[in-house]
C-alpha atoms as a PDB file:
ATOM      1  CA  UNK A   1      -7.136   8.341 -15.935  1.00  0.00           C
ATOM      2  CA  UNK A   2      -6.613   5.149 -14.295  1.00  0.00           C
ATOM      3  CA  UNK A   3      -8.665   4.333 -11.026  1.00  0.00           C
ATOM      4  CA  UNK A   4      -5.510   4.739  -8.343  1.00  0.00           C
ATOM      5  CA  UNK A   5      -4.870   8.481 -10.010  1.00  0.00           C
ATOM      6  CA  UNK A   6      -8.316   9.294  -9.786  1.00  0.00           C
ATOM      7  CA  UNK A   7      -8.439   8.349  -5.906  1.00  0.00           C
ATOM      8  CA  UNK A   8      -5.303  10.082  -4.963  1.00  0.00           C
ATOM      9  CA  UNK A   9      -6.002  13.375  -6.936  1.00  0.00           C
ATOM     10  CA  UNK A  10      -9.409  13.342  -5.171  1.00  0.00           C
ATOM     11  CA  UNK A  11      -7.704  13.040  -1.787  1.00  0.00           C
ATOM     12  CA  UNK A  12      -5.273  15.196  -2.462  1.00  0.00           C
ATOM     13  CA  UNK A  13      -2.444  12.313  -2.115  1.00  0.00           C
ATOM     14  CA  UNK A  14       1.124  13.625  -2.466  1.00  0.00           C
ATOM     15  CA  UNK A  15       2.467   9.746  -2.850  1.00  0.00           C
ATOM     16  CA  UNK A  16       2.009   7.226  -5.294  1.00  0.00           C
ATOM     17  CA  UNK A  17      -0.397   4.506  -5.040  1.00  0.00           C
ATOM     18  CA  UNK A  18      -0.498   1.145  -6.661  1.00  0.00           C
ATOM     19  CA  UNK A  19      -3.438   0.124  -8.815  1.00  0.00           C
ATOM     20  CA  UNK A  20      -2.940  -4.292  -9.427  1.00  0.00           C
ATOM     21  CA  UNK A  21      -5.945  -5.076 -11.818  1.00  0.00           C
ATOM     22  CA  UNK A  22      -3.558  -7.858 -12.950  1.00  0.00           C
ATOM     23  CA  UNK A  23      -2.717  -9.625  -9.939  1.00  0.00           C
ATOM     24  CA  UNK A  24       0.775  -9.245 -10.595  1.00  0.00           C
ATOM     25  CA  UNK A  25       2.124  -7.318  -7.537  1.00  0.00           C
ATOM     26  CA  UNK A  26      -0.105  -8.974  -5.158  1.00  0.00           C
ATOM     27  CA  UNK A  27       1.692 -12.869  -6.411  1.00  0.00           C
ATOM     28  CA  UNK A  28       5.256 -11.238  -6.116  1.00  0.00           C
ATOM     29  CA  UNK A  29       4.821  -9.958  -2.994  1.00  0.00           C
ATOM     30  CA  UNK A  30       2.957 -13.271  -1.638  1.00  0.00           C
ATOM     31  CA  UNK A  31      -0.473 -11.561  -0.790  1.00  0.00           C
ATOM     32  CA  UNK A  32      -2.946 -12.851  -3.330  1.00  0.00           C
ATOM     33  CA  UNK A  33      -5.288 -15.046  -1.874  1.00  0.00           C
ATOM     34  CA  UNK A  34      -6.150 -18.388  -3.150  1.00  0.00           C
ATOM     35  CA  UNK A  35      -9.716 -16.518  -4.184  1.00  0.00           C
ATOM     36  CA  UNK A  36      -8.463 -14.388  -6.487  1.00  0.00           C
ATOM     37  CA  UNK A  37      -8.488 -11.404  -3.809  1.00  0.00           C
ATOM     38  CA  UNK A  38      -5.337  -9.325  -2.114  1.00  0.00           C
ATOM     39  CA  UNK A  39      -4.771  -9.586   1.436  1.00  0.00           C
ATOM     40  CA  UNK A  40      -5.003  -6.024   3.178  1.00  0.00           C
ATOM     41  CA  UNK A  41      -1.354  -5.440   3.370  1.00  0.00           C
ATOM     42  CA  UNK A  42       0.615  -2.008   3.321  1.00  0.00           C
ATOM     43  CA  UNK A  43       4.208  -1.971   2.551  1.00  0.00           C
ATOM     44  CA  UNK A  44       6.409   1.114   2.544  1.00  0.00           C
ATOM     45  CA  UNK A  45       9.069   0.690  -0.098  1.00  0.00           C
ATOM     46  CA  UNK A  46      11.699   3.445  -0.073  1.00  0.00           C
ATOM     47  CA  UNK A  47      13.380   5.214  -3.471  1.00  0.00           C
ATOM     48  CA  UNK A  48      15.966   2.662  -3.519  1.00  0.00           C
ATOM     49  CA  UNK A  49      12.984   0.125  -3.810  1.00  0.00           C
ATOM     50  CA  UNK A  50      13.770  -1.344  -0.436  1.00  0.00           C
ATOM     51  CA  UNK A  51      11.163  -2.814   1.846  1.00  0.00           C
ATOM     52  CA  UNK A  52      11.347  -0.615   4.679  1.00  0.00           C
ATOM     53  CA  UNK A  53       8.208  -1.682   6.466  1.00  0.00           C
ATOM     54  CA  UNK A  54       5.214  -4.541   6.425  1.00  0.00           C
ATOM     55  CA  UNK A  55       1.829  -4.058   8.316  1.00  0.00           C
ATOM     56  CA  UNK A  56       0.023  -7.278   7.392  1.00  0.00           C
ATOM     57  CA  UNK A  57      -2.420  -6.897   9.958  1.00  0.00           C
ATOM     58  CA  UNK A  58      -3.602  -3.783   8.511  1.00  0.00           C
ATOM     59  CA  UNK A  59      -7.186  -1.861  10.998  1.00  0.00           C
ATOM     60  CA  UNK A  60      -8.967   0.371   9.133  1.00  0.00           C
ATOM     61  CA  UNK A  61     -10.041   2.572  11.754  1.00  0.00           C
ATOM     62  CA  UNK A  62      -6.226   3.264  12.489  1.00  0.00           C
ATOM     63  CA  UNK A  63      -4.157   2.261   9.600  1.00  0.00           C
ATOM     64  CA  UNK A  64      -3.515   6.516   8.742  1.00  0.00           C
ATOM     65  CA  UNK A  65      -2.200   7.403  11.878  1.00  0.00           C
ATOM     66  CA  UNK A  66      -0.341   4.236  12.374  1.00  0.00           C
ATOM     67  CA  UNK A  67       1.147   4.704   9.201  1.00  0.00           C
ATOM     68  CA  UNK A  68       2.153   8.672   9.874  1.00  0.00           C
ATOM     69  CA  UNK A  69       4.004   6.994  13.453  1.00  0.00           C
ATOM     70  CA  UNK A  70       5.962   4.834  10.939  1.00  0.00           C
ATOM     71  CA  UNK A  71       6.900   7.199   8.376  1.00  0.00           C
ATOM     72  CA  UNK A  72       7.722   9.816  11.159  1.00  0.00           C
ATOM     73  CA  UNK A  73      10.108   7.385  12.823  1.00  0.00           C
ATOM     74  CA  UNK A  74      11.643   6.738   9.576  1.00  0.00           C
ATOM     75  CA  UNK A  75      13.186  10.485   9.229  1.00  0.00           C
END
């Protein structure tokens, strides 16, 4: 079971997360870092696959309940 499934069946996640061994996501979306490393960035992408929301200046400490605001808002 890959890593991401692992994580969000131990956490009891009901939302899909994205695993990027490759790299591949993070180029598209502009948030690989010339180190080989993704920036912290969060973006909520709705059904349609449209980019509903960007929080590239992601805190830790909040990032949950910031993101529960959004999504609420977004009903």
């Amino acid at each position: 079971m890959p890593v991401a499934k692992d994580f969000a069946k131990q956490h009891n996640l009901n939302y899909v997360l994205l695993s990027d061994a490759s790299h591949k996501v993070a180029s598209a979306y502009g948030v690989l870092m010339p180190i080989g490393l993704a920036s912290r960035v969060t973006f909520v992408i709705d059904r349609e696959g449209i980019i509903r929301y960007i929080d590239n200046k992601v805190n830790v400490r909040t990032h949950g309940a910031d993101l529960e605001k959004v999504l609420a808002g977004m009903k």
